[in-house]
PDB file of N, CA and C in Angstrom:
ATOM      1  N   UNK A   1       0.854  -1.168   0.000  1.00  0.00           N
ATOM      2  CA  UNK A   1       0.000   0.000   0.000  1.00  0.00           C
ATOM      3  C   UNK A   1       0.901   1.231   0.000  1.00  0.00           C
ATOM      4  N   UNK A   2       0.674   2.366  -0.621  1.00  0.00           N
ATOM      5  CA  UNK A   2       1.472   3.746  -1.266  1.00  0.00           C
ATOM      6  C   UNK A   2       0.176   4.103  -0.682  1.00  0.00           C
ATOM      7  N   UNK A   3       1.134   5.068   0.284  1.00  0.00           N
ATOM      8  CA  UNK A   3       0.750   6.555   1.204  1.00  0.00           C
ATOM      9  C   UNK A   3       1.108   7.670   0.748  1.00  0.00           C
ATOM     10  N   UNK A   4       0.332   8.623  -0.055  1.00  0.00           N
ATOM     11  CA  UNK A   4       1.298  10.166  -0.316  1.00  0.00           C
ATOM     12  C   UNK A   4       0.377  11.200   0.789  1.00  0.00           C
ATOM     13  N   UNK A   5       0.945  11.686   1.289  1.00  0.00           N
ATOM     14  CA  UNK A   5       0.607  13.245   2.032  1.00  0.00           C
ATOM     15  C   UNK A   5       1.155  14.234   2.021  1.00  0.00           C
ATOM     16  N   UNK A   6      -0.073  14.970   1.671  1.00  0.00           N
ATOM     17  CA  UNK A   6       0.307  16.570   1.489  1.00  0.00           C
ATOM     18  C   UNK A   6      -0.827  17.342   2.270  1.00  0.00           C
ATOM     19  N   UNK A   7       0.382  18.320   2.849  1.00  0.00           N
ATOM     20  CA  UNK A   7      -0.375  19.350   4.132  1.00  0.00           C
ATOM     21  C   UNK A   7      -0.255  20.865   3.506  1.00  0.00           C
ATOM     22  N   UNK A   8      -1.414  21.573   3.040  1.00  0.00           N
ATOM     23  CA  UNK A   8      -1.523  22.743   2.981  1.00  0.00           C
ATOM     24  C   UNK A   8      -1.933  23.473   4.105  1.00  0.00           C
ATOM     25  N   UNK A   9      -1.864  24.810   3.757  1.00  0.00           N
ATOM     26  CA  UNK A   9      -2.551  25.906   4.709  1.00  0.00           C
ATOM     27  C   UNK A   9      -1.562  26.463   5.516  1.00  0.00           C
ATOM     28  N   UNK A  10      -1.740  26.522   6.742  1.00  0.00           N
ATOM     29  CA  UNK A  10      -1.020  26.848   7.774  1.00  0.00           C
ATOM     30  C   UNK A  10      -0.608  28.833   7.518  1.00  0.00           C
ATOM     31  N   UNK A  11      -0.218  29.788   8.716  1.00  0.00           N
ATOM     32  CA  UNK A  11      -0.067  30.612   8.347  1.00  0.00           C
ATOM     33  C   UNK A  11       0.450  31.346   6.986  1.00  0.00           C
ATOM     34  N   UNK A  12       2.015  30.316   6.493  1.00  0.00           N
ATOM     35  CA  UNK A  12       2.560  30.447   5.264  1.00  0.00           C
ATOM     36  C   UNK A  12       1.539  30.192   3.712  1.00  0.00           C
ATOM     37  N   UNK A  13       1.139  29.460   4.498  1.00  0.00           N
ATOM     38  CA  UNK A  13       0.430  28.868   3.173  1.00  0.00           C
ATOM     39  C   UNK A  13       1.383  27.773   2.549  1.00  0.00           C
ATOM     40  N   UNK A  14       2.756  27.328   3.284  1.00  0.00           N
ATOM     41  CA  UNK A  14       3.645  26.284   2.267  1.00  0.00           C
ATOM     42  C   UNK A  14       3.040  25.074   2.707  1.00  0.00           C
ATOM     43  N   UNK A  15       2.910  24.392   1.101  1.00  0.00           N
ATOM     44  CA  UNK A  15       2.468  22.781   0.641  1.00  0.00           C
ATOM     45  C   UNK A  15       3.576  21.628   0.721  1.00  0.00           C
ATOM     46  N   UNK A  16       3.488  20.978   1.632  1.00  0.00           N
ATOM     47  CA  UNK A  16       3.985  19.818   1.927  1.00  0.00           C
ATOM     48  C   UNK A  16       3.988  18.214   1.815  1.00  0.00           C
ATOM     49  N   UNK A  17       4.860  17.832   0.947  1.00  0.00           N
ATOM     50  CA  UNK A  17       4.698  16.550   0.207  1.00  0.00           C
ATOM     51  C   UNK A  17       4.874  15.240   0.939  1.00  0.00           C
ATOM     52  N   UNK A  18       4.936  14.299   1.348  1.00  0.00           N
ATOM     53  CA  UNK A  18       5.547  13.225   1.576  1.00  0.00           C
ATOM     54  C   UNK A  18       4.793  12.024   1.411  1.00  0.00           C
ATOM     55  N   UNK A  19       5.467  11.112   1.271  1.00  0.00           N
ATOM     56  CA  UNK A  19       5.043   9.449   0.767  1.00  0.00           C
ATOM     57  C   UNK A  19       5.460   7.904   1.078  1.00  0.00           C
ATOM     58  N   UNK A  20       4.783   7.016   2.049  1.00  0.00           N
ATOM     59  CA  UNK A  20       5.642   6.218   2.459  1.00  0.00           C
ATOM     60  C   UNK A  20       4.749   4.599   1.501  1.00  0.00           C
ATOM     61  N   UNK A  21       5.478   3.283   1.642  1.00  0.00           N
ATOM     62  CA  UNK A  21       5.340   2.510   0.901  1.00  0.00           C
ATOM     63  C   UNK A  21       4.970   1.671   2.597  1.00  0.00           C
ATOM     64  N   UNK A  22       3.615   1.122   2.977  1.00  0.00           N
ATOM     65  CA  UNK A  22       3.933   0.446   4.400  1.00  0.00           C
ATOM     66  C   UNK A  22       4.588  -0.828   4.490  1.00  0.00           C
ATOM     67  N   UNK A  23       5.328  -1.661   2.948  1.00  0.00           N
ATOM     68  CA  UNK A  23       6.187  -2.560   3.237  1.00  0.00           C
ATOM     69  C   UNK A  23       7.427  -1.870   3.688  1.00  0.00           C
ATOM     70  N   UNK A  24       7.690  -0.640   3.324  1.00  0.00           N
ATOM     71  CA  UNK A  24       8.620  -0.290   4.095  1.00  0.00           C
ATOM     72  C   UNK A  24       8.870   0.401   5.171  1.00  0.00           C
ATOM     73  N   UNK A  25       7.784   0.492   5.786  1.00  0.00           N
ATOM     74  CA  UNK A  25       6.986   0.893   7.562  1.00  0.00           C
ATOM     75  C   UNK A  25       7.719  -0.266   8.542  1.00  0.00           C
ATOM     76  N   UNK A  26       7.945   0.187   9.863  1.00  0.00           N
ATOM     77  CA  UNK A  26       7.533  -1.084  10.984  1.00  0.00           C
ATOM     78  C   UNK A  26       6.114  -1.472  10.681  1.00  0.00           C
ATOM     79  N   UNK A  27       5.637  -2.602  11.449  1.00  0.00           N
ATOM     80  CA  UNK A  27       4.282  -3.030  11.094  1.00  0.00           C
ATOM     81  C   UNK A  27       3.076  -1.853  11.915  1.00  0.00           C
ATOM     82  N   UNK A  28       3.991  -1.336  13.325  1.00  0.00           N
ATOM     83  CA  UNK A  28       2.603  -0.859  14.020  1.00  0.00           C
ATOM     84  C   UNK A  28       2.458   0.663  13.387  1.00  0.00           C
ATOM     85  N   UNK A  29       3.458   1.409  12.158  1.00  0.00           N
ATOM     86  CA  UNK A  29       3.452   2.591  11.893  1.00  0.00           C
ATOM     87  C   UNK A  29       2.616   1.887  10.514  1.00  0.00           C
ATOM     88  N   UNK A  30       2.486   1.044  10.025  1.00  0.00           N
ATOM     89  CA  UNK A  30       1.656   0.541   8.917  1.00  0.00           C
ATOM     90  C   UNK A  30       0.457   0.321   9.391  1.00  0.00           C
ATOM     91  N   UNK A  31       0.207  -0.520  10.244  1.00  0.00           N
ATOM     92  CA  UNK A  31      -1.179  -0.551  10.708  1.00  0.00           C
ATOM     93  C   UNK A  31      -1.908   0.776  11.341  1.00  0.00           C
ATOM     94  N   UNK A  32      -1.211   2.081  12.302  1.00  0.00           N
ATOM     95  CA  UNK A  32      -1.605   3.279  12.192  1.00  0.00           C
ATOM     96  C   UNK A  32      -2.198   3.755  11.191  1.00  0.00           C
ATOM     97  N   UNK A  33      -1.482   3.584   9.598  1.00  0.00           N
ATOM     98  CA  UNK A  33      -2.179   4.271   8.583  1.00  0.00           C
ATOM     99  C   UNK A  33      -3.465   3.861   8.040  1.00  0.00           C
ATOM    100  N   UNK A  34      -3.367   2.537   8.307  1.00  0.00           N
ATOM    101  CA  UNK A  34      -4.077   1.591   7.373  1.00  0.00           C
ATOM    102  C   UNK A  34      -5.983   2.412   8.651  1.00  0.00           C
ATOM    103  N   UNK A  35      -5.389   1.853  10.021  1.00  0.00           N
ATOM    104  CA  UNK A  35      -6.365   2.608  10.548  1.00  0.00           C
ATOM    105  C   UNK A  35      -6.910   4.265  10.447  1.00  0.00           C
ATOM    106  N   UNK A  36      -5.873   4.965  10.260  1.00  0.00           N
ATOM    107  CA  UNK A  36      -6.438   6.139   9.999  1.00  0.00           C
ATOM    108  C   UNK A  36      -7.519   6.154   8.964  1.00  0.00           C
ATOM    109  N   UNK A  37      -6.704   5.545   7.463  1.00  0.00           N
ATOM    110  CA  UNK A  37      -7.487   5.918   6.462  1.00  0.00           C
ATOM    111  C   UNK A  37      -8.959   5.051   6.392  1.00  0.00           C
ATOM    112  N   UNK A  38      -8.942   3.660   6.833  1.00  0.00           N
ATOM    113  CA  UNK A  38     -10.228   3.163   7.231  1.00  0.00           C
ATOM    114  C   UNK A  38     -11.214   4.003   7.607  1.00  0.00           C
ATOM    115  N   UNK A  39     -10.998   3.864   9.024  1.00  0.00           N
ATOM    116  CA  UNK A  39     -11.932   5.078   9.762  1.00  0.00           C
ATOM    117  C   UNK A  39     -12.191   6.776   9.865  1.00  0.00           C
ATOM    118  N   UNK A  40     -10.933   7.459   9.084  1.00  0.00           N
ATOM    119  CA  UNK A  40     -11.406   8.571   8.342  1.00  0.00           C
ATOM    120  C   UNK A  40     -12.199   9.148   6.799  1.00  0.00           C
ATOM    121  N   UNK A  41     -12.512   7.889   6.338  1.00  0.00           N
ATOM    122  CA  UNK A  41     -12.660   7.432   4.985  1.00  0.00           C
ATOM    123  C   UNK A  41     -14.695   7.441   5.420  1.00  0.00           C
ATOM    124  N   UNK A  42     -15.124   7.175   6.189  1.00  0.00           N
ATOM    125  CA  UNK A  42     -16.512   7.269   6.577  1.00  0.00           C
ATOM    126  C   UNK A  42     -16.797   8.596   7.144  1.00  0.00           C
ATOM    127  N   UNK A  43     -15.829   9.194   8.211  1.00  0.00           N
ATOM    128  CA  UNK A  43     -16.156  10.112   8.649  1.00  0.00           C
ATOM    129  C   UNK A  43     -16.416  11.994   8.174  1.00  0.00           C
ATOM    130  N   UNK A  44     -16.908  12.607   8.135  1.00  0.00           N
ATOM    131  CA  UNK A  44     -17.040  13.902   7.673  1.00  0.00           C
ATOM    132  C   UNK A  44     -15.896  14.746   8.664  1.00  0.00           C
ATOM    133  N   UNK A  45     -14.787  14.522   8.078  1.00  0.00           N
ATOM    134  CA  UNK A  45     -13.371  15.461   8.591  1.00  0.00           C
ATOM    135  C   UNK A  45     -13.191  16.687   8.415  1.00  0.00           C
ATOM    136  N   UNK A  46     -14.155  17.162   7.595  1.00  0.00           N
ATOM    137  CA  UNK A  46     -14.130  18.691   6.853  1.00  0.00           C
ATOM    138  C   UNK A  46     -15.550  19.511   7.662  1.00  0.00           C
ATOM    139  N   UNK A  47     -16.170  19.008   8.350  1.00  0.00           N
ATOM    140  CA  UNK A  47     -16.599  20.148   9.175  1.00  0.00           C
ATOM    141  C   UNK A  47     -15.860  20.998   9.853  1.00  0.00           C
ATOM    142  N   UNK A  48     -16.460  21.973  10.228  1.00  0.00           N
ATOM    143  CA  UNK A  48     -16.619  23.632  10.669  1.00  0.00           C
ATOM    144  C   UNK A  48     -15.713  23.293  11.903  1.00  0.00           C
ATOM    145  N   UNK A  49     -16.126  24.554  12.624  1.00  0.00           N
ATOM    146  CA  UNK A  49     -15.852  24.308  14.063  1.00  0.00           C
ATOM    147  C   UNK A  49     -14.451  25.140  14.032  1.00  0.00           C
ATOM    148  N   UNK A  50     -13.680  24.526  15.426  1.00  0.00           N
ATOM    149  CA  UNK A  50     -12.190  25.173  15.219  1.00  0.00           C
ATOM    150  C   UNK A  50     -11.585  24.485  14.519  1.00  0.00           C
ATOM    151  N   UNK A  51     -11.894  23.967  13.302  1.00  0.00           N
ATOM    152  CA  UNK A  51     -11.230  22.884  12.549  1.00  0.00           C
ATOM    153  C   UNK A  51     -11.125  23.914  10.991  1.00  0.00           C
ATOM    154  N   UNK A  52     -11.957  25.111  11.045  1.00  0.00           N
ATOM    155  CA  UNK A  52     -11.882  25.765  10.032  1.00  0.00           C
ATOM    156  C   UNK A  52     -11.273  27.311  10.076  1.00  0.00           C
ATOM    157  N   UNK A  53     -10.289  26.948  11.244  1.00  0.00           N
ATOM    158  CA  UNK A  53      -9.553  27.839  11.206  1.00  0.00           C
ATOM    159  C   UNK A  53      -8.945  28.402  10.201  1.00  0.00           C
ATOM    160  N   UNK A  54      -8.086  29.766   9.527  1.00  0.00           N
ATOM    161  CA  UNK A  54      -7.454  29.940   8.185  1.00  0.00           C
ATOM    162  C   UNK A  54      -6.225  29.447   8.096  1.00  0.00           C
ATOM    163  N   UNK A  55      -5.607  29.609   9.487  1.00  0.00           N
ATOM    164  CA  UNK A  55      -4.601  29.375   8.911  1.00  0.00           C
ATOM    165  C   UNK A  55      -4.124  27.407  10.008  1.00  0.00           C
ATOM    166  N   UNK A  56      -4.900  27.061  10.182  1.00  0.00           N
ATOM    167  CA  UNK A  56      -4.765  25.436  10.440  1.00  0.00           C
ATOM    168  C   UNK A  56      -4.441  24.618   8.633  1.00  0.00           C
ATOM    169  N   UNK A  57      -3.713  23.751   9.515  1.00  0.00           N
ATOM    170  CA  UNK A  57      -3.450  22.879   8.276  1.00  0.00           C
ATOM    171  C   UNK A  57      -4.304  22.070   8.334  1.00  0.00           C
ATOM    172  N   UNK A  58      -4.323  21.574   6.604  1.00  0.00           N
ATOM    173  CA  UNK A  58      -5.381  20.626   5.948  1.00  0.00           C
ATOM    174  C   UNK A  58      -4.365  19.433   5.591  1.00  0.00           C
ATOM    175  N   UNK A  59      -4.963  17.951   5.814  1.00  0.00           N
ATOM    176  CA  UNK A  59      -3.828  17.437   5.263  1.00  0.00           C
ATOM    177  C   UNK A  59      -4.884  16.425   4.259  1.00  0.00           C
ATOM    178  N   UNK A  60      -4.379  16.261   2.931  1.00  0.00           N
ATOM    179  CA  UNK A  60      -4.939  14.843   1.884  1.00  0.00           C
ATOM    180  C   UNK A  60      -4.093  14.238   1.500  1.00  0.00           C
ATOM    181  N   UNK A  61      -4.808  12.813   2.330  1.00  0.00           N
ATOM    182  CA  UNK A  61      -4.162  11.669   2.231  1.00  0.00           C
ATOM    183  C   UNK A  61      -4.298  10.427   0.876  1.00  0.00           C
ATOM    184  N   UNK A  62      -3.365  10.241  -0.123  1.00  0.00           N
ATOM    185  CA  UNK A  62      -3.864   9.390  -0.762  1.00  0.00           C
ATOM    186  C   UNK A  62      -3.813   8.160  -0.793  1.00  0.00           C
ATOM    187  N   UNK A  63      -4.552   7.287  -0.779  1.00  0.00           N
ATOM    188  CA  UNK A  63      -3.955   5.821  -0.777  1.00  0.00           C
ATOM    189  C   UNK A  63      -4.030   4.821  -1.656  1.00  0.00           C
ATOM    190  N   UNK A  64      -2.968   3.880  -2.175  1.00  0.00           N
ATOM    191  CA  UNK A  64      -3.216   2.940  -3.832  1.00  0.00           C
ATOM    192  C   UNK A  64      -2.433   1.882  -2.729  1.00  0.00           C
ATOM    193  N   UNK A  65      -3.749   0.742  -2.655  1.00  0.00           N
ATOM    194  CA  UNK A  65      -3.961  -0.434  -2.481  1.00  0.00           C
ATOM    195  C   UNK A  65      -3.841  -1.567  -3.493  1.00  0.00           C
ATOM    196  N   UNK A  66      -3.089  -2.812  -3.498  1.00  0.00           N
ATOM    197  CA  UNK A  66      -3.598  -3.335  -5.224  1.00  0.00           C
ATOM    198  C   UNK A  66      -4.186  -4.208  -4.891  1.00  0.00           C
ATOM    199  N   UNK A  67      -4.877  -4.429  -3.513  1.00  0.00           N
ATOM    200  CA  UNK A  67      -5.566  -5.398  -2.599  1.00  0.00           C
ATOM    201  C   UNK A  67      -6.958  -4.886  -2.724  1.00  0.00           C
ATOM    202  N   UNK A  68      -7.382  -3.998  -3.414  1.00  0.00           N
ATOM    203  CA  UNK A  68      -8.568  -3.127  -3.796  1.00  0.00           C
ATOM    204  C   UNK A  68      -8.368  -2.955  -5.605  1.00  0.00           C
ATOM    205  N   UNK A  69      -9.554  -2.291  -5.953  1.00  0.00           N
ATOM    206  CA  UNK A  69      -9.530  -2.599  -7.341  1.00  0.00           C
ATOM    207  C   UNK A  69      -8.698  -1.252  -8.363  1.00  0.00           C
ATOM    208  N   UNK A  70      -7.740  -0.779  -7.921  1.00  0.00           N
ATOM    209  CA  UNK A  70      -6.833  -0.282  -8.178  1.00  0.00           C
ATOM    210  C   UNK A  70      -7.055   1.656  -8.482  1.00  0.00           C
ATOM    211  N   UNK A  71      -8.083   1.525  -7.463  1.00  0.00           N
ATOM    212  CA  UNK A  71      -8.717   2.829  -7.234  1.00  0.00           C
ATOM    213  C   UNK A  71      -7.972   3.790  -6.212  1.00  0.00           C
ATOM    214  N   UNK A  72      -7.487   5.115  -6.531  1.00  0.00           N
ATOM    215  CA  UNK A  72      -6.857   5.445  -5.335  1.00  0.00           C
ATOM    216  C   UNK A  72      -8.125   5.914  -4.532  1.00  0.00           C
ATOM    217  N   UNK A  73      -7.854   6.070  -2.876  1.00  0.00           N
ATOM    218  CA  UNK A  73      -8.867   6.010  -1.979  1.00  0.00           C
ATOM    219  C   UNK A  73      -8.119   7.633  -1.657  1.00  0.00           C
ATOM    220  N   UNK A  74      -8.888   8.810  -1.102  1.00  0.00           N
ATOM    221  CA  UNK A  74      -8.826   9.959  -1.057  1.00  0.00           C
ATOM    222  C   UNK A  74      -9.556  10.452   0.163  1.00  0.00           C
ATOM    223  N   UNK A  75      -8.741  11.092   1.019  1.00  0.00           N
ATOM    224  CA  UNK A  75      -9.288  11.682   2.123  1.00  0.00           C
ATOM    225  C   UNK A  75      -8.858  13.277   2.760  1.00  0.00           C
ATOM    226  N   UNK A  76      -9.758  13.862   3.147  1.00  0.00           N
ATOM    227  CA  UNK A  76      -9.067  14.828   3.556  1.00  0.00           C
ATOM    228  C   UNK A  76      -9.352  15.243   5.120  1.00  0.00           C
ATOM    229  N   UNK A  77      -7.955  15.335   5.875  1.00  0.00           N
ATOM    230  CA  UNK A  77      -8.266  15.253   7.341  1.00  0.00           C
ATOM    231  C   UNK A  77      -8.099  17.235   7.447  1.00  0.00           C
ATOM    232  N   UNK A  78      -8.581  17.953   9.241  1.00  0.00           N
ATOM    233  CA  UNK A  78      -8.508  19.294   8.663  1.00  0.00           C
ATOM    234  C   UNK A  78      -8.081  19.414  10.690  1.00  0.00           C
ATOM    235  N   UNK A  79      -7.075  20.461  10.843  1.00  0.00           N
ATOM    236  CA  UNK A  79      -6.663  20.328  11.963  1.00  0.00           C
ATOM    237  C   UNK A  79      -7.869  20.407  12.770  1.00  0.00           C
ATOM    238  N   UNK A  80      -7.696  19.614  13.841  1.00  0.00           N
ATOM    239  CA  UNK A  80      -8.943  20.566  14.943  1.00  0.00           C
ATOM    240  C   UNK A  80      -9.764  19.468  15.114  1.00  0.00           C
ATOM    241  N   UNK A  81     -10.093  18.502  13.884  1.00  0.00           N
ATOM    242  CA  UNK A  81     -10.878  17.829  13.702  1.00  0.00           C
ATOM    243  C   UNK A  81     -10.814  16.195  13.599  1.00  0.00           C
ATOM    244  N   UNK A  82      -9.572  15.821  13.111  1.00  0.00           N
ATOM    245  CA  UNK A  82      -8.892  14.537  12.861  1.00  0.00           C
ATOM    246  C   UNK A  82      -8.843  13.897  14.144  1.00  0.00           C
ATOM    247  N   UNK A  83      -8.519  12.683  13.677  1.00  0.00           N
ATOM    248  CA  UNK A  83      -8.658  11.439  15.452  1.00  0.00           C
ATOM    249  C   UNK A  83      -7.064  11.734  15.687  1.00  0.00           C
ATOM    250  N   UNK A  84      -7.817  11.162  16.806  1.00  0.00           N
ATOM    251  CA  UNK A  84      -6.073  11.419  17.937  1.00  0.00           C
ATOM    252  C   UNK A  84      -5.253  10.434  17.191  1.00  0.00           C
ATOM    253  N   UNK A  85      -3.861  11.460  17.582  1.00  0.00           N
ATOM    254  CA  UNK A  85      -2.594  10.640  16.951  1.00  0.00           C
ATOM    255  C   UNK A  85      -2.377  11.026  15.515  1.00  0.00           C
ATOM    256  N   UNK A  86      -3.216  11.236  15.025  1.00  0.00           N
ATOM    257  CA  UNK A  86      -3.646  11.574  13.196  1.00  0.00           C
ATOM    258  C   UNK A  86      -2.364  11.943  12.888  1.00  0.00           C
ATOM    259  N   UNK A  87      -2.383  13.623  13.595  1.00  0.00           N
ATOM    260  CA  UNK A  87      -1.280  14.864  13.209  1.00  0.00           C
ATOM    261  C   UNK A  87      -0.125  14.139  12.902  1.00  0.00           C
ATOM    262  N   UNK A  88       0.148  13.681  14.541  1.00  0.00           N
ATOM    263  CA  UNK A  88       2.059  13.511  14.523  1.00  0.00           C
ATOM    264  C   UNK A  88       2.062  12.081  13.535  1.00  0.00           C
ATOM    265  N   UNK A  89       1.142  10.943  13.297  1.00  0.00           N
ATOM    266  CA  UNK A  89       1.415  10.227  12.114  1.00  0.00           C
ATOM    267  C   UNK A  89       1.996  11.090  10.456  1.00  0.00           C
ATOM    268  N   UNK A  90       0.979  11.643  10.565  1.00  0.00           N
ATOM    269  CA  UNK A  90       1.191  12.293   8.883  1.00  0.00           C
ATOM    270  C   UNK A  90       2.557  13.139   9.076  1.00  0.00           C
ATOM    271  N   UNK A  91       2.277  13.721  10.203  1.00  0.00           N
ATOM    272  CA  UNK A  91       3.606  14.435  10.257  1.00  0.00           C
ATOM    273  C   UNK A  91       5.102  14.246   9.675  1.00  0.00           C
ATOM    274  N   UNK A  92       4.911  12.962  10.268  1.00  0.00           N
ATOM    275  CA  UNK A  92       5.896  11.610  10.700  1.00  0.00           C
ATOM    276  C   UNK A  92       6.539  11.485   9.239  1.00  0.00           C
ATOM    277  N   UNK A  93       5.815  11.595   8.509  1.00  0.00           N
ATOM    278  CA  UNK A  93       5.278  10.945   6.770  1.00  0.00           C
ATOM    279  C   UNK A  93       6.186  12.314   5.769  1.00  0.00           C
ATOM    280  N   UNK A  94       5.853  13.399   6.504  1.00  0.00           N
ATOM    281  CA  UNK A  94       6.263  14.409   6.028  1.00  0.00           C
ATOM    282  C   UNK A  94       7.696  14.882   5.905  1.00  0.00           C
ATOM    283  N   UNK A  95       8.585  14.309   7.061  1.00  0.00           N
ATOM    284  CA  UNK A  95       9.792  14.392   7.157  1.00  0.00           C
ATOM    285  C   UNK A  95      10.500  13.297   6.085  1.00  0.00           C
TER     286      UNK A  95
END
């Protein structure tokens, strides 16, 4: 499974790339993702709130499974609002 993340927004406004492959993860930083994108993949992450702050970061996550029918899966998490742990994962991704 191919992870790309990219985090916009933030005061600067600079766009941030990164991309991991989870065969080449430890298993429990692979299974983190695999859970994020599961269970953020149902949820409405893009509501309001202090989550629509201007200058909070937005992060979209993409994911290409070939264990699925070769569809990339697309999410977008928004600070304020994402499940715990979310941030410093993607973060993680970003370095």
């Amino acid at each position: 499974m191919r992870v790309v993340v990219e985090r916009s927004g933030g005061f600067a406004g600079i766009v941030r790339r990164g991309e991991a492959d989870t065969s080449q993860l430890d298993d429990g930083t692979a299974q983190q993702l695999r859970n994020l994108v599961s269970t953020s993949a149902s949820a409405d992450t893009t509501a309001g709130g202090a989550s629509s702050r201007r200058d909070g970061f937005c992060y979209e996550v993409t994911v290409e499974d070939d264990a699925t029918d070769g569809t990339p899966q697309r999410i977008q998490l928004r600070e304020g609002s994402m499940p715990a742990g979310a941030r410093q994962l993607l973060d993680g991704l970003l370095r």
